[in-house]
C-alpha atoms as a PDB file:
ATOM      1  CA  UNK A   1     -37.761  -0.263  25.408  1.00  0.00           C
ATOM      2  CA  UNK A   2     -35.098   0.061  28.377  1.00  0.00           C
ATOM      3  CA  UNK A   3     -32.350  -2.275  28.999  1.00  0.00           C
ATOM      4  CA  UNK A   4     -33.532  -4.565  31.933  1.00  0.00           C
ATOM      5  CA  UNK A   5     -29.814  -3.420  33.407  1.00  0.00           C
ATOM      6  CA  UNK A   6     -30.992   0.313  33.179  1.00  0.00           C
ATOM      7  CA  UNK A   7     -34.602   0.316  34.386  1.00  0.00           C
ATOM      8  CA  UNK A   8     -33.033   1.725  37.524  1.00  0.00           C
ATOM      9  CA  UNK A   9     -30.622   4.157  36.175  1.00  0.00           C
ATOM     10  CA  UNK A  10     -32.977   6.311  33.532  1.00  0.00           C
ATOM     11  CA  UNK A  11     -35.135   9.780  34.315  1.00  0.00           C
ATOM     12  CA  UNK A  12     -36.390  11.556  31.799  1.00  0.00           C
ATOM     13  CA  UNK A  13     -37.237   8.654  29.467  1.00  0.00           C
ATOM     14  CA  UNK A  14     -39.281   9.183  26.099  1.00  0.00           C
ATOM     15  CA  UNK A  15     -40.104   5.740  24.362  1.00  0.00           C
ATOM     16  CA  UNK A  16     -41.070   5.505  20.728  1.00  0.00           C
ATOM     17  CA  UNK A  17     -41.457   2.591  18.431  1.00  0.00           C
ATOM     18  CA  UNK A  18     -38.060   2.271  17.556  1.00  0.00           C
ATOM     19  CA  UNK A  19     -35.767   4.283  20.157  1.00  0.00           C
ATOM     20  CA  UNK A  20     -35.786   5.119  24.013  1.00  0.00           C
ATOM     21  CA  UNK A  21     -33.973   8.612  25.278  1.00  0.00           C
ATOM     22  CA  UNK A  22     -33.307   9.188  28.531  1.00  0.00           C
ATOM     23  CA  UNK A  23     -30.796  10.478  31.531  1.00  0.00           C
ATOM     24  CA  UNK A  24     -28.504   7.915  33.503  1.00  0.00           C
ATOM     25  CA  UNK A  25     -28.894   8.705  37.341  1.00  0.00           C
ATOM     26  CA  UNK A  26     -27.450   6.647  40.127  1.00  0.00           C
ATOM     27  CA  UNK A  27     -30.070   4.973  41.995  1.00  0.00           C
ATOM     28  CA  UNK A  28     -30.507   7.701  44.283  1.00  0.00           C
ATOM     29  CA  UNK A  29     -31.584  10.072  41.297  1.00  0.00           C
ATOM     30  CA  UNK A  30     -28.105  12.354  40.647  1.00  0.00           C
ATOM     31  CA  UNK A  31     -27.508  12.514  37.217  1.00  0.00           C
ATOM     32  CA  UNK A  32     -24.018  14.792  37.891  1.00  0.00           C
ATOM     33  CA  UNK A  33     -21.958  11.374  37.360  1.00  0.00           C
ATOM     34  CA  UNK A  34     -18.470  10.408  35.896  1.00  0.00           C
ATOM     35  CA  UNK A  35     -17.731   8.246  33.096  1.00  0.00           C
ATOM     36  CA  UNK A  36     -15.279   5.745  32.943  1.00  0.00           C
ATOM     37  CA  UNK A  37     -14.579   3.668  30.202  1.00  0.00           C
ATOM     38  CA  UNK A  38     -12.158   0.436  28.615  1.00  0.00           C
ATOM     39  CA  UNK A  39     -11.129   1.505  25.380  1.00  0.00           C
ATOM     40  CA  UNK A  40      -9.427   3.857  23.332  1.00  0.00           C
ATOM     41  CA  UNK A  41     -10.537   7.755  22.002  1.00  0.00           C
ATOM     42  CA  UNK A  42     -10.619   8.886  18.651  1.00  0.00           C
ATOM     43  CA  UNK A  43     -10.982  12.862  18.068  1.00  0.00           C
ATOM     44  CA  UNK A  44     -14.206  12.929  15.843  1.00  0.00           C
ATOM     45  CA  UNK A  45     -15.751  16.935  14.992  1.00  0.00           C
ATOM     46  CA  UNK A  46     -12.932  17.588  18.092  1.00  0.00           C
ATOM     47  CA  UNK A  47     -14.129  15.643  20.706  1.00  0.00           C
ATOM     48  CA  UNK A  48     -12.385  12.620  21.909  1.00  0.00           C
ATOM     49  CA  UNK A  49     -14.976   9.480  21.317  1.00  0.00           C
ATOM     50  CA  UNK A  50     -15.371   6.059  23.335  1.00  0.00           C
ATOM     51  CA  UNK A  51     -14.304   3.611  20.899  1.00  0.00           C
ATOM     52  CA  UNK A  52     -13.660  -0.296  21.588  1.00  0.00           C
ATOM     53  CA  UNK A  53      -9.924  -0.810  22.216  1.00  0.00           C
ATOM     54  CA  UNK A  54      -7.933  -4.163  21.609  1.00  0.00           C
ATOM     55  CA  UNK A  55     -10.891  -5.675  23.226  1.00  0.00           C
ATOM     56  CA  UNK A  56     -14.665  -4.486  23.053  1.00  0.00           C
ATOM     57  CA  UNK A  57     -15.075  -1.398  25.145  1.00  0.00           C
ATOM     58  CA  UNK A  58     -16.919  -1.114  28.548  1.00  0.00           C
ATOM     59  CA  UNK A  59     -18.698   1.993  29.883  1.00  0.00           C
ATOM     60  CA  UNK A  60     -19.361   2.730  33.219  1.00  0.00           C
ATOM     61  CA  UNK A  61     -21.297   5.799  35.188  1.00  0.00           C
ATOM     62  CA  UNK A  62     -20.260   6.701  38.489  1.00  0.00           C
ATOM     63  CA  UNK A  63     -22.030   8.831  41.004  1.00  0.00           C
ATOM     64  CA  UNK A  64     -19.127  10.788  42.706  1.00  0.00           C
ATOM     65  CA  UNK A  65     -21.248  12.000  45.501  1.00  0.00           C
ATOM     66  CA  UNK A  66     -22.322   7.910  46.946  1.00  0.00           C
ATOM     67  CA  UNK A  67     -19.348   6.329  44.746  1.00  0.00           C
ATOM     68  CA  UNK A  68     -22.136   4.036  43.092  1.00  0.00           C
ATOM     69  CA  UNK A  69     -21.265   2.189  39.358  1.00  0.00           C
ATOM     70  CA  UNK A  70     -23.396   0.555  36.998  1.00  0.00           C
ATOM     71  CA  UNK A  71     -22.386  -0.541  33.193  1.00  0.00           C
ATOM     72  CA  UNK A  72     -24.096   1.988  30.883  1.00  0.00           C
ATOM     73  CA  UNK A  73     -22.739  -0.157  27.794  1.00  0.00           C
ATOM     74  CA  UNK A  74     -20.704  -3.043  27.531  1.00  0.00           C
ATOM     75  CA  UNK A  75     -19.838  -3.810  23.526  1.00  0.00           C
ATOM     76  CA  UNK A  76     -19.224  -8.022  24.754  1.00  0.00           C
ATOM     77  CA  UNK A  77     -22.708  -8.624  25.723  1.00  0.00           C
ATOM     78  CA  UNK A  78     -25.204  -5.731  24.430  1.00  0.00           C
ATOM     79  CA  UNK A  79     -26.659  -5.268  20.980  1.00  0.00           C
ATOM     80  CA  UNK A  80     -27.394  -7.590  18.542  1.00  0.00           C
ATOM     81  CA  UNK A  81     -23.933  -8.470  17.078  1.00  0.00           C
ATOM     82  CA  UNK A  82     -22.422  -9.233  20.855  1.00  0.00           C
ATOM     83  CA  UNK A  83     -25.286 -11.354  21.507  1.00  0.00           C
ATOM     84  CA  UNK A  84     -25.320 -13.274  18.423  1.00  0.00           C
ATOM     85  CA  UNK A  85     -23.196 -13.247  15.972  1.00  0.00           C
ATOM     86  CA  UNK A  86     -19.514 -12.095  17.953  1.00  0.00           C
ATOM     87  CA  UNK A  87     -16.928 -14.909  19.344  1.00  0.00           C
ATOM     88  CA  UNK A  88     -17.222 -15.325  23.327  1.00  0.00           C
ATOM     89  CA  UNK A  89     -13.569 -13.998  24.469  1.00  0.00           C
ATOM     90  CA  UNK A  90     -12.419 -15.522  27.810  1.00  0.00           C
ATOM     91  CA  UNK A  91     -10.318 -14.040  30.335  1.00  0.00           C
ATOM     92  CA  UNK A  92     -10.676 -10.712  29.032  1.00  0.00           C
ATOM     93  CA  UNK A  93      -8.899  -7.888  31.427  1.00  0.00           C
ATOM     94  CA  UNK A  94     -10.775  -4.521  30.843  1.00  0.00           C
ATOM     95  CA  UNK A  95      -9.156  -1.299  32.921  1.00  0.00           C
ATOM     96  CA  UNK A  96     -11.310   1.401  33.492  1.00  0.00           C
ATOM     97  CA  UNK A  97      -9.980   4.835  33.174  1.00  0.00           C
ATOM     98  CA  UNK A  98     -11.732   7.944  33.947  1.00  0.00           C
ATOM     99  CA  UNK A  99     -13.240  10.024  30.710  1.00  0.00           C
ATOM    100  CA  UNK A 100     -11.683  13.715  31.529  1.00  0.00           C
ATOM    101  CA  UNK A 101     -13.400  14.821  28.748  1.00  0.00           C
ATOM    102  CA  UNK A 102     -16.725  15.653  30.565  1.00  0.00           C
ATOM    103  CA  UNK A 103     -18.797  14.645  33.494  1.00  0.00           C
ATOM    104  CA  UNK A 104     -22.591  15.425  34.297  1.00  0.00           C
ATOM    105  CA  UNK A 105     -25.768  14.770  32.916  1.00  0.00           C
ATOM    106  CA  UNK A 106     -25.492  11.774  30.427  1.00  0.00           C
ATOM    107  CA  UNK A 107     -28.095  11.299  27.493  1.00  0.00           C
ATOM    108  CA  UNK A 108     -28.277   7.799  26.302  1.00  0.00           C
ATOM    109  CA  UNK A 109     -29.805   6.942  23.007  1.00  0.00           C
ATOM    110  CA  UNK A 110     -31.030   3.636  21.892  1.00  0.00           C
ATOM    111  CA  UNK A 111     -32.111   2.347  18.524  1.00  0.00           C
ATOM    112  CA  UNK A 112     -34.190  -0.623  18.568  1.00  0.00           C
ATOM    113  CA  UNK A 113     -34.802  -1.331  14.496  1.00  0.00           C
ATOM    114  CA  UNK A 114     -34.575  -5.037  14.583  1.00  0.00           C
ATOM    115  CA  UNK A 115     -38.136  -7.044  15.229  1.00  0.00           C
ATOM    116  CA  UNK A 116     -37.155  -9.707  17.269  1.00  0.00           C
ATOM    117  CA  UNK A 117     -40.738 -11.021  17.557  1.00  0.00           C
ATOM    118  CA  UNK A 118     -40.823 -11.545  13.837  1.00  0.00           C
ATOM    119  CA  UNK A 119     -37.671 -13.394  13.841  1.00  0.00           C
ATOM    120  CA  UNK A 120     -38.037 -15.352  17.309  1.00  0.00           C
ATOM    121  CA  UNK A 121     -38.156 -18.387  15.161  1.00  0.00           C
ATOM    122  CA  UNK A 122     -34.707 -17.541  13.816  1.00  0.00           C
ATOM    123  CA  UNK A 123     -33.472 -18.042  17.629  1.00  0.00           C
ATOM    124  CA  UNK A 124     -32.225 -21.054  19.636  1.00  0.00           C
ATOM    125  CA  UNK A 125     -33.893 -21.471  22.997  1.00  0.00           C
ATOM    126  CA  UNK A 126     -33.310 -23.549  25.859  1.00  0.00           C
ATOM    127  CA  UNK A 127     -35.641 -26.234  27.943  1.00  0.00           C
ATOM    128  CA  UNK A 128     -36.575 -23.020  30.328  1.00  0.00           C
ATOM    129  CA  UNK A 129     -37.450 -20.392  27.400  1.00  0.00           C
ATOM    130  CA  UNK A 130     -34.505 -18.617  27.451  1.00  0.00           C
ATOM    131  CA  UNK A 131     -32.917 -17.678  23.876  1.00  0.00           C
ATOM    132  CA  UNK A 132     -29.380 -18.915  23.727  1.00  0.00           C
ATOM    133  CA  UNK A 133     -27.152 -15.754  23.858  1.00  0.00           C
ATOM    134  CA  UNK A 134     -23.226 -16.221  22.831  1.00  0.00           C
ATOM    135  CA  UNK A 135     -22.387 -16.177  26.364  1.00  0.00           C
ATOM    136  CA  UNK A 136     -26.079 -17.008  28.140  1.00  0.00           C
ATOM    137  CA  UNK A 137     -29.424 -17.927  28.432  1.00  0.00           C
ATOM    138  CA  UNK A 138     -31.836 -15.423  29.128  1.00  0.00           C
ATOM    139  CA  UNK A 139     -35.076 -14.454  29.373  1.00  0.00           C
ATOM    140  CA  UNK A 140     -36.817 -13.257  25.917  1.00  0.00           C
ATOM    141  CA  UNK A 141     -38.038 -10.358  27.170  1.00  0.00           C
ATOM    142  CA  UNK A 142     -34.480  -9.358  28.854  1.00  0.00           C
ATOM    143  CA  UNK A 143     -32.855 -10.277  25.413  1.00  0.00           C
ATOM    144  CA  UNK A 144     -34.897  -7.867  23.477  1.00  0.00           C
ATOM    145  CA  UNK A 145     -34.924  -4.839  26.131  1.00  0.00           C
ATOM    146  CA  UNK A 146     -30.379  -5.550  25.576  1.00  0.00           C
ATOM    147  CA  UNK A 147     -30.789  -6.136  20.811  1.00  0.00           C
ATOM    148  CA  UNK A 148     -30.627  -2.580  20.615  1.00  0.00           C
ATOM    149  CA  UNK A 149     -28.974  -1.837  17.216  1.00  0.00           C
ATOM    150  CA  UNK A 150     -27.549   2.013  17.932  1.00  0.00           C
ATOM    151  CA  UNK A 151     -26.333   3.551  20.851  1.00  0.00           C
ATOM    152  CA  UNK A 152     -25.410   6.944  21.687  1.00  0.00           C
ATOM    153  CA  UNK A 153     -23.858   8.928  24.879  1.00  0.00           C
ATOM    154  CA  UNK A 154     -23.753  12.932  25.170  1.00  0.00           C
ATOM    155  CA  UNK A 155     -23.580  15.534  27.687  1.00  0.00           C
ATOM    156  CA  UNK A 156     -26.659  17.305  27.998  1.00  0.00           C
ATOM    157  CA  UNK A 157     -24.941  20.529  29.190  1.00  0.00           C
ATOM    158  CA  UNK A 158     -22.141  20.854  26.651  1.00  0.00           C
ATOM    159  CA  UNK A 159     -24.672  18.781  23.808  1.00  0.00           C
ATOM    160  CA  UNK A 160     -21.206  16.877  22.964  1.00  0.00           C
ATOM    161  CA  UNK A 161     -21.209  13.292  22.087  1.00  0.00           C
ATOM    162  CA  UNK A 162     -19.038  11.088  23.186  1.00  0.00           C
ATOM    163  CA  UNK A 163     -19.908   7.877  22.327  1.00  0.00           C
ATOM    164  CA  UNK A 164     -21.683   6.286  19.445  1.00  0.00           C
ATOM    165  CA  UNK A 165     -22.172   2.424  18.450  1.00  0.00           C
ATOM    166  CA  UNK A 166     -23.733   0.776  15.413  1.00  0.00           C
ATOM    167  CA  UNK A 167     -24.341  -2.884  16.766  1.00  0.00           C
ATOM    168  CA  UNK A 168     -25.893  -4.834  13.661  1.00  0.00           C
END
């Protein structure tokens, strides 16, 4: 499954039952892009890792060549816990700085164990079908392609993580 926010912004995508691989690009196919990130580091196997900071962390690719951004992960609204389960903060300020850790081709991992259709019943839904998200209403089908439970960011070139995110 691909995040409905990504279908745009993944090459190389292999799709199994429970995970989706694949290669951010900008929308004019580079996948040499920057990330920038809310959050703090924490050196893990000694490379500094994306974690949340006083407030959920945000992470953004840019294309340096077209200046182009789009959210590769943002911990208030995707996976299950953010759409579900965490409190809706208001009026949250979240500063991007530039990860000068790395920049090129991105491999994002997602990890889709949960089965939402076996639990739609378990979900609140509106008078238009939407399921009732902490902070929306959206579309089932949009809902599901966001519940990923794992997440994962490396460089291909260097094979380093940088990011990883259990999310239920």
């Amino acid at each position: 499954m691909i995040p409905y926010y990504l279908e745009n912004h993944l090459t190389s995508i292999k799709e199994k039952k429970d995970a989706t691989v694949g290669i951010l690009a900008s929308s004019t196919g580079n996948t040499h892009l920057e990330i920038y990130y809310y959050g703090d580091t924490m050196l893990i196997k000694k490379t500094p890792y994306i974690i949340d900071g006083e407030f959920p962390c945000l992470i953004v690719a840019k294309d340096p060549v077209t200046n182009e951004e789009f959210t590769v992960f943002d911990a208030m609204k995707h996976g299950y816990d953010p759409m579900f389960c965490n409190e809706l903060l208001d009026d949250v300020k979240r500063e991007l700085k530039l990860y000068e850790h790395g920049c090129g081709r991105v491999q994002i991992s997602l990890g889709y164990s949960i089965d939402y259709e076996d639990e739609k019943d378990d979900y609140e839904f509106n008078a238009q079908g939407e399921v009732v998200l902490m902070y929306e209403a959206l579309n089932w089908e949009k809902a599901k392609s966001i519940g990923f439970d794992h997440l994962s960011l490396k460089f291909v070139d260097s094979k380093k993580e940088f990011a990883e995110f259990e999310l239920a």
